[in-house]
Protein backbone atom coordinates (compact mmCIF):
# COMPACT_ATOMS: atom_id res chain seq x y z
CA UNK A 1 81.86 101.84 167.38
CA UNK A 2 78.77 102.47 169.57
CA UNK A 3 79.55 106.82 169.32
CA UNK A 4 79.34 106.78 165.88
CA UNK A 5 75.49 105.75 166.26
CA UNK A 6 74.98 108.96 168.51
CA UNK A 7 75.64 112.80 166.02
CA UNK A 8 79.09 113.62 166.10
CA UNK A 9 78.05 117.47 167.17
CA UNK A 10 77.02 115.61 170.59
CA UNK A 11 80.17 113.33 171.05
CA UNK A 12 82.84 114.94 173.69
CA UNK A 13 86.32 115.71 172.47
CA UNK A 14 87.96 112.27 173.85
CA UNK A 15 85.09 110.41 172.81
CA UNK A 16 85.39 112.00 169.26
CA UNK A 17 89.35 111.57 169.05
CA UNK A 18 88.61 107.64 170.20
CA UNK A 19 86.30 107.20 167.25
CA UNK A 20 88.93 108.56 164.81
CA UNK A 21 91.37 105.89 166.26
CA UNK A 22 88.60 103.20 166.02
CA UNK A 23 88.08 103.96 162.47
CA UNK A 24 91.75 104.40 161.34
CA UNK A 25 92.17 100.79 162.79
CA UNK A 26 89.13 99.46 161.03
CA UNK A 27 90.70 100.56 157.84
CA UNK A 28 94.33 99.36 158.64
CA UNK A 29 92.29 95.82 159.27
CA UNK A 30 89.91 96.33 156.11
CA UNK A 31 93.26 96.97 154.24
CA UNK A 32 95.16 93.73 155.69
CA UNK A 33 92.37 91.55 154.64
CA UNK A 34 92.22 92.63 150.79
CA UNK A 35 95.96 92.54 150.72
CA UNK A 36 95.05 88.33 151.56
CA UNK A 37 93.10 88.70 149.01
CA UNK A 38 95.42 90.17 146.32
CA UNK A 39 97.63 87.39 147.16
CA UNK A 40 95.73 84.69 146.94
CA UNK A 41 94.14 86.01 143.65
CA UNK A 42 97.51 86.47 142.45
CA UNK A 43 98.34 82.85 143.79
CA UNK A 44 95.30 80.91 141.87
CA UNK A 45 97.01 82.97 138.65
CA UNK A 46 93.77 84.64 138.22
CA UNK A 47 96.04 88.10 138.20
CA UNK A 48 98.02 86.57 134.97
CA UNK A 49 95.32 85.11 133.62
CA UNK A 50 93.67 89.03 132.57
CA UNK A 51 95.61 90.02 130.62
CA UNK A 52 97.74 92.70 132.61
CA UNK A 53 101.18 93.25 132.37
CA UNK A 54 101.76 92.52 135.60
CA UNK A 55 100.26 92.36 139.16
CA UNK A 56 100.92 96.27 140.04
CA UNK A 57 99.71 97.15 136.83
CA UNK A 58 95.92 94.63 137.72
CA UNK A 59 95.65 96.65 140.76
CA UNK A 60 96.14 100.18 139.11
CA UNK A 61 93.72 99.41 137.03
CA UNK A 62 91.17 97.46 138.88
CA UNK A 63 91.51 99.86 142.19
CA UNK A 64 92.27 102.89 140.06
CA UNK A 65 95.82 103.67 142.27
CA UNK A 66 98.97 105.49 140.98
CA UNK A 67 101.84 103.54 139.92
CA UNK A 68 103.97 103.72 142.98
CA UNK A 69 100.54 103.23 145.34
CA UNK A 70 100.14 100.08 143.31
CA UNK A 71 103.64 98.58 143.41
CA UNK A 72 103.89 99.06 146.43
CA UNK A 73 100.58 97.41 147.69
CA UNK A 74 101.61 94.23 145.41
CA UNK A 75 104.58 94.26 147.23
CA UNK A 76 103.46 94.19 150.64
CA UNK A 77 100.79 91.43 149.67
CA UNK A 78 103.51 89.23 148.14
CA UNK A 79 105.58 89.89 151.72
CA UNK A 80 103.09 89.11 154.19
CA UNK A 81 101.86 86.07 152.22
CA UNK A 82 105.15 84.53 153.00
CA UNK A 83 106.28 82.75 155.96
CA UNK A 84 108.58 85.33 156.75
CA UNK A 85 106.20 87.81 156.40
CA UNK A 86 104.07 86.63 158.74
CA UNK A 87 104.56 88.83 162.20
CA UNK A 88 103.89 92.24 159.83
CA UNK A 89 100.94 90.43 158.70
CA UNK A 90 99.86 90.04 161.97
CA UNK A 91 101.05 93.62 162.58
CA UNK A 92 98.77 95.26 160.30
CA UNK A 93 95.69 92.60 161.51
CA UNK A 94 96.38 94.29 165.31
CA UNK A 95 96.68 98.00 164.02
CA UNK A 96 100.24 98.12 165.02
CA UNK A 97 101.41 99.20 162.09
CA UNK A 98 99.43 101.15 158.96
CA UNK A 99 99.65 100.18 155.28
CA UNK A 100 102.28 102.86 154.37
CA UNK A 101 104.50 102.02 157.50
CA UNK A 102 104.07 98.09 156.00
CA UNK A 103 105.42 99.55 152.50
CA UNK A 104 108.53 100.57 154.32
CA UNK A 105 109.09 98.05 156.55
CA UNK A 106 108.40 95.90 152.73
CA UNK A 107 111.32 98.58 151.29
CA UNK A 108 114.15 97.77 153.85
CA UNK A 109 113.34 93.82 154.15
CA UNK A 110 114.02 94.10 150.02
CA UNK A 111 117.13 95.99 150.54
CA UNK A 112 118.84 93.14 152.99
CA UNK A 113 122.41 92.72 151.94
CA UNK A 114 123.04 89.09 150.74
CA UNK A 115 124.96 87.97 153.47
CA UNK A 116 121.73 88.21 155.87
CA UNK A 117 120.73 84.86 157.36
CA UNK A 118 117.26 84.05 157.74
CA UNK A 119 117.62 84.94 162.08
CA UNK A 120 119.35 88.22 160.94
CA UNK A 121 116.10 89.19 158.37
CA UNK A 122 113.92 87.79 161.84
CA UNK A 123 115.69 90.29 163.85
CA UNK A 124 115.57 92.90 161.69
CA UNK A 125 111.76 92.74 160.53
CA UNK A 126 110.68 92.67 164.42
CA UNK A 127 112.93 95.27 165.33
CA UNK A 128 110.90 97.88 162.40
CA UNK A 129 107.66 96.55 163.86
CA UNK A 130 108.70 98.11 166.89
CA UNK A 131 110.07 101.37 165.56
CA UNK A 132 106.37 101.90 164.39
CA UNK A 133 104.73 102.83 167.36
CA UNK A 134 107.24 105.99 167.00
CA UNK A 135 108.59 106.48 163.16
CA UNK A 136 106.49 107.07 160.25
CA UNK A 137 106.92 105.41 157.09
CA UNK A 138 109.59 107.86 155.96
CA UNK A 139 111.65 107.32 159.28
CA UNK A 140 111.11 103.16 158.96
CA UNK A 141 112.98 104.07 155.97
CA UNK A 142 115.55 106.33 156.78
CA UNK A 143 116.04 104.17 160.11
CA UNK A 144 116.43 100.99 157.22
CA UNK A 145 119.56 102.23 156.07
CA UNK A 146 121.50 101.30 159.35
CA UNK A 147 118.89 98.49 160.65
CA UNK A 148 121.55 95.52 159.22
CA UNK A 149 124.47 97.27 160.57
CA UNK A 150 122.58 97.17 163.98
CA UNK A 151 121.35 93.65 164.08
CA UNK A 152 124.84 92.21 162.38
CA UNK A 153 127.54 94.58 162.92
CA UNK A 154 130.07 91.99 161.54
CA UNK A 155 128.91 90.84 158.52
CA UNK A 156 127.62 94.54 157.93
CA UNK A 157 131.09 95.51 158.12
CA UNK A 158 131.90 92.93 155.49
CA UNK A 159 129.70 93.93 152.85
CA UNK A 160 130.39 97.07 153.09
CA UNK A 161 134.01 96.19 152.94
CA UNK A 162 133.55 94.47 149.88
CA UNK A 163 131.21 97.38 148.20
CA UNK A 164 134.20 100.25 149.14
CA UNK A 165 136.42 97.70 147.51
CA UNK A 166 134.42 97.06 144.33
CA UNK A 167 133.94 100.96 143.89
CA UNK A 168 137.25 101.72 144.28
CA UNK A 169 138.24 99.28 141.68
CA UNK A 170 135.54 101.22 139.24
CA UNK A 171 137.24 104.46 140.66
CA UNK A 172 140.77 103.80 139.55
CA UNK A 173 139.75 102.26 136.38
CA UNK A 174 138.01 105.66 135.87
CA UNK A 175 140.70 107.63 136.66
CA UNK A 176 142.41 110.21 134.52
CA UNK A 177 143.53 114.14 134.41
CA UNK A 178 143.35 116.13 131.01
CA UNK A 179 143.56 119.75 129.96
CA UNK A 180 141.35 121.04 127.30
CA UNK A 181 142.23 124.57 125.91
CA UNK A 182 139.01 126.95 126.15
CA UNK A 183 139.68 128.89 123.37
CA UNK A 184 140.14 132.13 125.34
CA UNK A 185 143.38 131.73 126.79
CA UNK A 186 142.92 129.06 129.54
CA UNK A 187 142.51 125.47 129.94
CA UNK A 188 139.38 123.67 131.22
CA UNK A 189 140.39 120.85 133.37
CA UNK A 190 138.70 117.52 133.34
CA UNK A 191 139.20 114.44 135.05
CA UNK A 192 137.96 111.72 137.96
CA UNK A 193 139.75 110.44 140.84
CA UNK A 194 139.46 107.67 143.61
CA UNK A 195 137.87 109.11 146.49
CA UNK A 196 140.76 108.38 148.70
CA UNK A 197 143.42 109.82 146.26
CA UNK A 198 141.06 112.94 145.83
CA UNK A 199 141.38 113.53 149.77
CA UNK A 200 145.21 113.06 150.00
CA UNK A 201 145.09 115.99 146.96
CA UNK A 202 141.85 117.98 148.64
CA UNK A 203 143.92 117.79 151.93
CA UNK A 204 147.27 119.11 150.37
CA UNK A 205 144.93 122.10 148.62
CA UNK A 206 142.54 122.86 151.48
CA UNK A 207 145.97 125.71 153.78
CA UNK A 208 146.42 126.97 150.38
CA UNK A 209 142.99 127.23 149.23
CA UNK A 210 142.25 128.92 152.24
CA UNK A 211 140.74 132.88 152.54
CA UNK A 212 143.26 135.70 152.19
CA UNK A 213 142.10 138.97 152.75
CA UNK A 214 143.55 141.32 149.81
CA UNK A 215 140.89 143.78 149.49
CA UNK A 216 140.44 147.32 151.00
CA UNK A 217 137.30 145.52 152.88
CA UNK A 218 140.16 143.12 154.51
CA UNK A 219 137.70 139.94 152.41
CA UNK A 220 139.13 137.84 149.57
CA UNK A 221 138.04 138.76 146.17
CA UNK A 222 137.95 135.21 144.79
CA UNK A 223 135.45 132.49 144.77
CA UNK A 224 135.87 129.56 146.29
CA UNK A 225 136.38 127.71 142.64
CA UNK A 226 139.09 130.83 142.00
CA UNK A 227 140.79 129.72 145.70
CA UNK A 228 140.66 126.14 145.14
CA UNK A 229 142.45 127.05 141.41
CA UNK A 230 145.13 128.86 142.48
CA UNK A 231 145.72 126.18 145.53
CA UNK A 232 146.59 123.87 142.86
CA UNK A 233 148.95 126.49 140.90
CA UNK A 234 150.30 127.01 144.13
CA UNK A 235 151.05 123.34 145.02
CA UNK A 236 152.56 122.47 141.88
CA UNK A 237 154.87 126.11 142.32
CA UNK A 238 155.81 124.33 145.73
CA UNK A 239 156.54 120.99 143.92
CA UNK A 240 159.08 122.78 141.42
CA UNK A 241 161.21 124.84 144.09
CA UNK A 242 161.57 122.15 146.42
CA UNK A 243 163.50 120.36 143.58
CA UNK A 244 162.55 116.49 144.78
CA UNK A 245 160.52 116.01 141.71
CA UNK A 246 162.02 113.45 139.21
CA UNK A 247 164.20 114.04 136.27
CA UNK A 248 162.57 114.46 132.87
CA UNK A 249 164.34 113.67 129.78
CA UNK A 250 167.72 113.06 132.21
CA UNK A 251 166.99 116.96 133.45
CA UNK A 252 165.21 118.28 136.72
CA UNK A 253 161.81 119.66 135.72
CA UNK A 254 161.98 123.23 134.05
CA UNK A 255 160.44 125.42 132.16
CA UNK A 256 161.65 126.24 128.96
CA UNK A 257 160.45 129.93 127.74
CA UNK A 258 160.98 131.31 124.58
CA UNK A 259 161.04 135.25 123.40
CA UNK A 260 162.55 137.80 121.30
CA UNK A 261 165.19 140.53 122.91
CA UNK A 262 162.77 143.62 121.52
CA UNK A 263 159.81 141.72 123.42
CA UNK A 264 161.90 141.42 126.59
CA UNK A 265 163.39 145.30 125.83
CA UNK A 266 159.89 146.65 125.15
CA UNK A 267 158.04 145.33 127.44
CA UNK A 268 155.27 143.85 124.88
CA UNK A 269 155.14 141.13 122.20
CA UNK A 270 154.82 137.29 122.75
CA UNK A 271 156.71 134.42 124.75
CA UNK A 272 156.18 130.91 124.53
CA UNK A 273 156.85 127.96 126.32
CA UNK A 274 158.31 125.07 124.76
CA UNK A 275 154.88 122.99 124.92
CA UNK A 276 153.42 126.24 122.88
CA UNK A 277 151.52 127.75 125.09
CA UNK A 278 151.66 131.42 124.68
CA UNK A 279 151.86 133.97 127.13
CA UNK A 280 152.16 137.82 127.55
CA UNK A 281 155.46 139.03 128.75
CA UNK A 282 154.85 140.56 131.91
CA UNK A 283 153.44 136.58 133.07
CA UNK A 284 157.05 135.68 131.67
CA UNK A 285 159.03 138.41 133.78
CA UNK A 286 156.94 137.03 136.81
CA UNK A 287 157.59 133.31 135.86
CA UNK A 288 161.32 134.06 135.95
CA UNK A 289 160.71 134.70 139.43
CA UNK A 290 159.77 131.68 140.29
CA UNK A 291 160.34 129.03 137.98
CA UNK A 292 163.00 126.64 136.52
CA UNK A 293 164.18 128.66 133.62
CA UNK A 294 166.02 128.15 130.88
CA UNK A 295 166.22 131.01 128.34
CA UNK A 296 165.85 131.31 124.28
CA UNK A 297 166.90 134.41 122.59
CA UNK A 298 165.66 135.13 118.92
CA UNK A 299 166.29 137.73 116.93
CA UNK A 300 163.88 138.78 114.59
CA UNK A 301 164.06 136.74 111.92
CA UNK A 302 163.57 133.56 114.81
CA UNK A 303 167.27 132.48 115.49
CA UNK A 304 168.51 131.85 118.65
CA UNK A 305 170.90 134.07 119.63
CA UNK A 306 171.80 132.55 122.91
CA UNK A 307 170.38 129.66 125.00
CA UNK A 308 170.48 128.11 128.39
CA UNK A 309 171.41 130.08 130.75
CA UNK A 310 169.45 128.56 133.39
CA UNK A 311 167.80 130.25 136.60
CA UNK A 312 167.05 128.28 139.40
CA UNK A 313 164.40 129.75 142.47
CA UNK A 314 165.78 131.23 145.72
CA UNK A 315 166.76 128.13 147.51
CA UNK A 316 167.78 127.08 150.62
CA UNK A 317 170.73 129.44 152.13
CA UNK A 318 169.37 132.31 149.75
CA UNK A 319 165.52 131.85 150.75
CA UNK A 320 166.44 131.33 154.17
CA UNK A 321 168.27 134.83 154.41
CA UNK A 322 165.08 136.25 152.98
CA UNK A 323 162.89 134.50 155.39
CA UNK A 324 165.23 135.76 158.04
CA UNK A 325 165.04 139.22 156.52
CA UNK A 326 161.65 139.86 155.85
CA UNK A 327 159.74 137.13 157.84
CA UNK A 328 156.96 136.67 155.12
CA UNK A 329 155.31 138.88 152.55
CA UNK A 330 157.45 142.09 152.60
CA UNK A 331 154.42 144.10 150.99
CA UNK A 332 153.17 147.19 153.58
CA UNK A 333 149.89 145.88 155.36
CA UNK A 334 150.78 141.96 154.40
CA UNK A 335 151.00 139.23 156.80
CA UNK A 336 151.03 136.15 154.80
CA UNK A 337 154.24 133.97 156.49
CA UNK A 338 156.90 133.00 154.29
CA UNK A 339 154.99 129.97 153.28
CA UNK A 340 153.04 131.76 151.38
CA UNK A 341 155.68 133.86 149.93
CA UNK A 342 157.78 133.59 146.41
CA UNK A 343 160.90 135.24 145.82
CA UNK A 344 161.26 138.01 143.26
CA UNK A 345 164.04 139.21 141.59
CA UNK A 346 164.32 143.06 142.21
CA UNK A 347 166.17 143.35 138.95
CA UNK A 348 164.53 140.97 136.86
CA UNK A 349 166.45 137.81 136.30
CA UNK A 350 166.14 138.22 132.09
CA UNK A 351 167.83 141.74 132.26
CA UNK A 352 171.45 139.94 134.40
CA UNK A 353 169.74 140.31 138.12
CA UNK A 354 171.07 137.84 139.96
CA UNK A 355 169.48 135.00 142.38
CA UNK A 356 170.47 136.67 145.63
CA UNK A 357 170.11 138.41 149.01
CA UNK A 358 170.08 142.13 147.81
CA UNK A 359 168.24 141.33 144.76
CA UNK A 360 165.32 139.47 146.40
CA UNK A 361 162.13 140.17 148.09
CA UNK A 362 159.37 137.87 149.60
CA UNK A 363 155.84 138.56 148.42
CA UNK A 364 152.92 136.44 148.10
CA UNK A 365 151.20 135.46 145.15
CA UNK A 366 148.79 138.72 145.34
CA UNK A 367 151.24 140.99 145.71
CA UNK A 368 153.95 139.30 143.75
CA UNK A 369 151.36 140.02 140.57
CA UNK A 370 150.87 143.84 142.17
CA UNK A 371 154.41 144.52 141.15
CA UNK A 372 154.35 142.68 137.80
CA UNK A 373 151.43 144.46 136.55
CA UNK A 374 150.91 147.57 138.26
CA UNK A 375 153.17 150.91 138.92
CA UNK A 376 154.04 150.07 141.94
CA UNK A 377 158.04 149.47 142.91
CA UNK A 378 160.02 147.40 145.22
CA UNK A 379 163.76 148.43 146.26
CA UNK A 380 166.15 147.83 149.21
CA UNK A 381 166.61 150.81 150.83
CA UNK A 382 170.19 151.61 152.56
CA UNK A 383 169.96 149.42 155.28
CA UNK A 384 169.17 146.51 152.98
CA UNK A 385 165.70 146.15 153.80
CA UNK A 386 162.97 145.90 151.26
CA UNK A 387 160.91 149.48 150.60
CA UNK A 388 158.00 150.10 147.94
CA UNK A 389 157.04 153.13 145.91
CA UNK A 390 153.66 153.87 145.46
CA UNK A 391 152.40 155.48 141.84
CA UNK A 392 152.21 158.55 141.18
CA UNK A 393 148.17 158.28 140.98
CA UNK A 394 148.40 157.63 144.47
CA UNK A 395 151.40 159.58 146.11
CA UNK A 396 153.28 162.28 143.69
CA UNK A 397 155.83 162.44 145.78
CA UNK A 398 156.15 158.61 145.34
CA UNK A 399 157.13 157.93 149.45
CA UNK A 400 159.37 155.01 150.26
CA UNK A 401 156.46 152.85 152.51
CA UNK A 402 157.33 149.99 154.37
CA UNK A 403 155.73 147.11 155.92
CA UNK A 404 155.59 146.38 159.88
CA UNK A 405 153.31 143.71 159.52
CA UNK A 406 156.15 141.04 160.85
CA UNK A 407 157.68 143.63 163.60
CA UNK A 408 156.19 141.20 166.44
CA UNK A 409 158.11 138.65 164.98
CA UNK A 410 161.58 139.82 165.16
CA UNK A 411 164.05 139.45 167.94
């Protein structure tokens, strides 16, 4: 400490940054040798004996520190008191480590799992020592997080065993599904599952969740929320055609919708399904496509004038000759694979069109809505392949256009 009797205006750059280091050690000393003294104050009981709530809260008071600063320093004091503590007291004594690298290094010794034996805490303690001459006190701490996987890779792998296990015992127990109507037509889902089971489901949603490009722009108009909502749609869609879902109620799963011949006639006026969920009937004409139906006639005064004749989804030999036919989404411009693709009735199913070749067309779920809700129009043309009629907003002449989207994939 000889420069710091000379000015520091006449001290040379190395001599000045030397000084700096000198002091910053003195300090790092000063502060080892009151943290002996906190814990032999706090030993004798002379801490307890004022009055204070507890030891951090003597020192915030007494050396007017925050809360944290003052937990922390009680901690550190307790530590190094100990016989285990002893090389980071000796640390701090030699300036190899600061006061806020000792409250880490304090931190991660708190944080050993049980299973560490006292050679494992050894290891451990001496290998953060080490790290200081390189890490700061918030990378002793971030570098704590793997230090007991690193000095005891096997019983590390055992506790953490036995923490996946406990958690996913709390995870099934907490597992459950429920839909809440919104109020405004839809139904706010709610509901917690096992990690493990939520990655067999995310995995299953993730292909159909995926980006399609439907607008002029060639981007997808959803969100990602919107994407990951219709994935699920989608995968339950999937579930129903492929007909290996169990029987319910001694039946395979179906849909049961309900609606008056005027509604179906006119084109407006309610449906229902028979958990009473109401919908408009254009969604109904486009559910036929695609779903299990089984259909209720009323007439107007609400009795059924004919029921079940049942609809089942283009399947195998028919789906296959339209997979053959139109080799995905028959829409012009569309190149979502089959897939992707539900069948829909040309004639609709409710008005005697029949689940067939020439009265089927693939189209994905975008354009499959297009035709539902929109002017546009979908025929087979005379050499049986799919054609579609644009409005008359956008063509008057209303030309047959066709899609060449899948040409590449023909023989």
């Amino acid at each position: 400490m000889r420069a710091a009797e000379a000015p520091l205006w006449s001290l040379s750059d190395a001599e000045l940054v030397g000084l700096h280091d000198e002091t910053r050690d003195l300090l790092t000393r000063v502060e080892a040798a009151r943290l002996e003294v906190l814990a032999e104050l706090a030993g004798r009981g002379v801490v307890a004996g004022s009055g204070a709530a507890n030891p951090a809260a003597w020192v915030r008071g007494r050396d007017k520190l925050s809360g944290p600063a003052a937990s922390t320093t009680v901690k550190v004091a307790a530590f190094t008191s100990g016989p285990e503590g002893a090389p980071l007291r000796r640390a701090l004594w030699e300036a190899a480590v600061n006061t806020e690298q000792a409250g880490a290094i304090t931190a991660v010794m708190a944080s050993a799992p049980a299973s560490a034996t006292p050679s494992v805490r050894s290891r451990a303690l001496h290998r953060l020592i080490g790290y200081a001459d390189d890490f700061d006190a918030v990378g002793l701490r971030a570098l704590g997080v793997g230090i007991w996987a690193a000095v005891d890779p096997d019983a590390a792998d055992a506790d953490e065993q036995a923490r996946l296990l406990a958690q996913e015992r709390r995870a099934r127990r907490r597992r459950g599904l429920v839909g809440l109507p919104d109020g405004d037509g839809g139904i706010r889902i709610r509901g917690s599952l096992p990690a493990a089971q939520w990655s067999t489901v995310r995995t299953a949603l993730s292909p159909l969740a995926a980006p399609r490009p439907t607008a002029a722009d060639g981007s997808d108009p959803r969100t990602g929320a919107q994407r990951e909502a219709d994935a699920l749609v989608e995968l339950a869609r999937r579930a129903l055609a492929a007909g290996d879902l169990p029987d319910d109620g001694g039946d395979p799963p179906q849909l049961v919708l309900t609606t008056t011949v005027d509604a179906l006639r006119e084109g407006h006026g309610p449906a229902r399904y028979d958990d009473g969920t109401r919908i408009s009937v254009t969604a109904a004409r486009q559910a036929a496509c695609d779903a299990i139906l089984v259909s209720v006639l009323l007439d107007r005064a609400g009795v059924p004038l004919s029921v079940g004749r049942r609809q089942r989804l283009f399947r195998r030999a028919n789906r296959r000759a339209l997979i053959l036919r139109d080799r995905g989404c028959a829409f012009l411009g569309c190149d979502r694979p089959p897939a992707w693709c539900q069948a829909h009735h040309i004639i609709p199913w409710q008005d005697g069109g029949k689940t067939s070749l020439h009265n089927g067309v693939l189209l994905c779920g975008h354009h499959h809505r297009l035709i539902h809700t929109t002017s546009w129009e979908v025929r087979l043309a005379a050499d049986r392949h799919p054609e579609f009629l644009p409005p008359a907003w956008i063509d008057s002449h209303r030309k047959p256009l066709r899609n060449h989207a899948h040409d590449a994939t023909r023989n």
